[in-house]
N, C-alpha and C. Protein backbone atom coordinates (compact mmCIF):
# COMPACT_ATOMS: atom_id res chain seq x y z
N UNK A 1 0.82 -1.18 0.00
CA UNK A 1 0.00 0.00 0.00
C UNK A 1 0.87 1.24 0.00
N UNK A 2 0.87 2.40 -0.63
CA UNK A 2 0.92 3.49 -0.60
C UNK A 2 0.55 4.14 0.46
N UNK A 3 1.73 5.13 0.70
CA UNK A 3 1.24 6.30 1.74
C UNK A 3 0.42 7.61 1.35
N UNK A 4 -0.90 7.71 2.31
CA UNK A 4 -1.86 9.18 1.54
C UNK A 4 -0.91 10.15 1.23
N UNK A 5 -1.14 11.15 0.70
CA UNK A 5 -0.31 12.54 0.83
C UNK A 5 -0.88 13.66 1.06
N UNK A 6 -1.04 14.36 2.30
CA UNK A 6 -1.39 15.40 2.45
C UNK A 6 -1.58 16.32 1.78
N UNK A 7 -2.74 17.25 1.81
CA UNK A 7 -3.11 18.39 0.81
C UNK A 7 -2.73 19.20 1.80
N UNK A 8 -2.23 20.65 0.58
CA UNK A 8 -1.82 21.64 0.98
C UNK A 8 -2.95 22.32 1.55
N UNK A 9 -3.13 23.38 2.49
CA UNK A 9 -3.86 24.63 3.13
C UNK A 9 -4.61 25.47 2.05
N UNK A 10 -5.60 25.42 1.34
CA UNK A 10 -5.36 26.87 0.83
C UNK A 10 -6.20 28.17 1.49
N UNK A 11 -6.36 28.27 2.64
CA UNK A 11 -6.39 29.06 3.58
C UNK A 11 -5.41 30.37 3.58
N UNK A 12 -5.56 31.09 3.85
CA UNK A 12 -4.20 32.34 3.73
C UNK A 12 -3.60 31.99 5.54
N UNK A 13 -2.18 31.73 5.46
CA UNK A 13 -1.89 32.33 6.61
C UNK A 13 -2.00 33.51 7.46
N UNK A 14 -2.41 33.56 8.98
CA UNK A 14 -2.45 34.59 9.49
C UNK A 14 -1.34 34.90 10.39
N UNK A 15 -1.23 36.32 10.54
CA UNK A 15 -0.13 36.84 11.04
C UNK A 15 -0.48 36.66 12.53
N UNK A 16 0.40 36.24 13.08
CA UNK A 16 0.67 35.48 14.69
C UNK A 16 0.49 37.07 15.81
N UNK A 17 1.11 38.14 15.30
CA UNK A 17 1.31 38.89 15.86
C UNK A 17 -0.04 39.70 16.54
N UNK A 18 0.16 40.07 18.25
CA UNK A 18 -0.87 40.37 18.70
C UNK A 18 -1.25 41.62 18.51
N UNK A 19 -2.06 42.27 18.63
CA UNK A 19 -2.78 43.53 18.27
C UNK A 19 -3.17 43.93 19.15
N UNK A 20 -2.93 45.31 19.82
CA UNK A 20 -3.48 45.76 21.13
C UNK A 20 -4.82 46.79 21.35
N UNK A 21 -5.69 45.97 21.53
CA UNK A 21 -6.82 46.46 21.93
C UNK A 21 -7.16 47.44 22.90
N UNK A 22 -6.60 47.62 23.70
CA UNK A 22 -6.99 48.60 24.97
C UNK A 22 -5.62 49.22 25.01
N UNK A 23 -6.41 50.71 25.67
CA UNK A 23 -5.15 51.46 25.09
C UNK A 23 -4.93 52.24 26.78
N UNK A 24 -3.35 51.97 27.18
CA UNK A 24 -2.82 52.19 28.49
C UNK A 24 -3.81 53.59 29.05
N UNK A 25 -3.68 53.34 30.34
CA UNK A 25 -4.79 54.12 31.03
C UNK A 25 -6.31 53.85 30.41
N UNK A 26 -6.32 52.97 30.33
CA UNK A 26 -8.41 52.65 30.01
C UNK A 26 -8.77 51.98 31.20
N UNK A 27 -9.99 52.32 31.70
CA UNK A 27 -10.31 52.05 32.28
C UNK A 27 -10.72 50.54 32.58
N UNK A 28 -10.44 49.84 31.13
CA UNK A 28 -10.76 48.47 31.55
C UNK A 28 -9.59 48.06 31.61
N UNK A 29 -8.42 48.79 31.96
CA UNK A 29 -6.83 48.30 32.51
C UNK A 29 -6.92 48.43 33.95
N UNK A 30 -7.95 49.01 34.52
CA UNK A 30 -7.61 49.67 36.16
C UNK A 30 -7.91 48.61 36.62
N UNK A 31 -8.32 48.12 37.86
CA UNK A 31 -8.89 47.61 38.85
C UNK A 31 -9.58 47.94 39.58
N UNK A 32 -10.01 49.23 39.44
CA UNK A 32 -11.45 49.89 40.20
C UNK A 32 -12.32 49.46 39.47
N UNK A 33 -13.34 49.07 41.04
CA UNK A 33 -15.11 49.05 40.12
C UNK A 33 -15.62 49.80 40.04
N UNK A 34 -17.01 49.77 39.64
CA UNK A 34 -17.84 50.87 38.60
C UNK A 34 -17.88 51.44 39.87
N UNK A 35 -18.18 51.26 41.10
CA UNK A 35 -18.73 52.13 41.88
C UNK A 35 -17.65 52.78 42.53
N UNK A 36 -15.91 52.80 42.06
CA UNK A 36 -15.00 53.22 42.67
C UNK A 36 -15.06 54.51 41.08
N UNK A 37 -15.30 53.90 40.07
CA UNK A 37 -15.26 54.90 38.65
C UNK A 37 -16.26 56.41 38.96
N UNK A 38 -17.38 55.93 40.01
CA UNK A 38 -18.03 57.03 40.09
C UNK A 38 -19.48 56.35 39.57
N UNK A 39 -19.69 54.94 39.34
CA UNK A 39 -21.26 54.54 39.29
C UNK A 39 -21.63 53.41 40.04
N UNK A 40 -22.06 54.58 41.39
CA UNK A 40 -22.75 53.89 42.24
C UNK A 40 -23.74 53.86 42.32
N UNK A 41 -24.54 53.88 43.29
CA UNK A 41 -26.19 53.34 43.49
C UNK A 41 -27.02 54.35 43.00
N UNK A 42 -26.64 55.74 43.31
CA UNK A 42 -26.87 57.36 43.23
C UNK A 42 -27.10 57.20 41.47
N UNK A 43 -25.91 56.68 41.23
CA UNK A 43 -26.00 57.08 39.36
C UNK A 43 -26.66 55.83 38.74
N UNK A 44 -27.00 54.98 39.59
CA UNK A 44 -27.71 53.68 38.98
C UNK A 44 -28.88 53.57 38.90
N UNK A 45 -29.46 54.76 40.18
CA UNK A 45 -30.87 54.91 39.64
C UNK A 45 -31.28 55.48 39.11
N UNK A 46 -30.19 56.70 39.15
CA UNK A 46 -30.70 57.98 37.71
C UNK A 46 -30.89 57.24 36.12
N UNK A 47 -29.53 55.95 36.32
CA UNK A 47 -29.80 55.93 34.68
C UNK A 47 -30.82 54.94 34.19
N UNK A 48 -31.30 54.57 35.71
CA UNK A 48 -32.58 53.04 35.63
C UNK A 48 -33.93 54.23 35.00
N UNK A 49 -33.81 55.25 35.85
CA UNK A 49 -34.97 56.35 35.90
C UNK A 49 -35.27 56.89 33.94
N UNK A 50 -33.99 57.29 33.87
CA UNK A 50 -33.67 57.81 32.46
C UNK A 50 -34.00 56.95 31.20
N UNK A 51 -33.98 55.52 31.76
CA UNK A 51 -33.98 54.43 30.37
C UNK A 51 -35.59 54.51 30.66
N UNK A 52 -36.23 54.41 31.88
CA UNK A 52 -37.39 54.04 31.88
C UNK A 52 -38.10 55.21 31.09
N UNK A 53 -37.82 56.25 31.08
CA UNK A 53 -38.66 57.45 30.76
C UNK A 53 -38.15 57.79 28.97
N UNK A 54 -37.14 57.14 28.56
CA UNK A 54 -36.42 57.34 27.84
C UNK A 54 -36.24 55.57 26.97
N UNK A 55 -37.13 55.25 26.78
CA UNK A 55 -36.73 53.11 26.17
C UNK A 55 -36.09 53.20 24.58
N UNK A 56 -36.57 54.22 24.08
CA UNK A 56 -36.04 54.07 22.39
C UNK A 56 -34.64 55.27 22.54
N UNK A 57 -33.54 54.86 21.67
CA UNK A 57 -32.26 55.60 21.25
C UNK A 57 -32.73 57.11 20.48
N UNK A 58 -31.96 58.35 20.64
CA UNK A 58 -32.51 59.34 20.06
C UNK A 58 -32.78 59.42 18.26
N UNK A 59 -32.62 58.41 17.54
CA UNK A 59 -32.37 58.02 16.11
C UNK A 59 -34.11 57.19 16.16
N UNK A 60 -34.17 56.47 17.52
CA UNK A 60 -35.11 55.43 17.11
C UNK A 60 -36.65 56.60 17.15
């Protein structure tokens, strides 16, 4: 018997190299939570209040 022979890829290789998404000092680099960012309970009900009075986007 013969050995199979593998088919080539024809897929494009992709470049390995990482790409940096978040950019130093963002806030999703810190370790404070929302309520250390400044959204605490105070601003959680304003914006519960605001969606309720407010349900469609200014476009919609």
């Amino acid at each position: 018997m013969s050995k199979l022979q593998t088919l080539k890829s024809t897929l494009p290789v992709l470049d390995n190299r990482r790409v940096q998404t978040m950019q130093a000092g963002s806030w999703r680099t810190s370790d404070q939570t929302a309520a250390q960012r400044g959204y605490g309970y105070k601003w959680q009900k304003a914006r519960e209040q605001f969606l309720r009075e407010h349900p469609l986007c200014l476009t919609c």
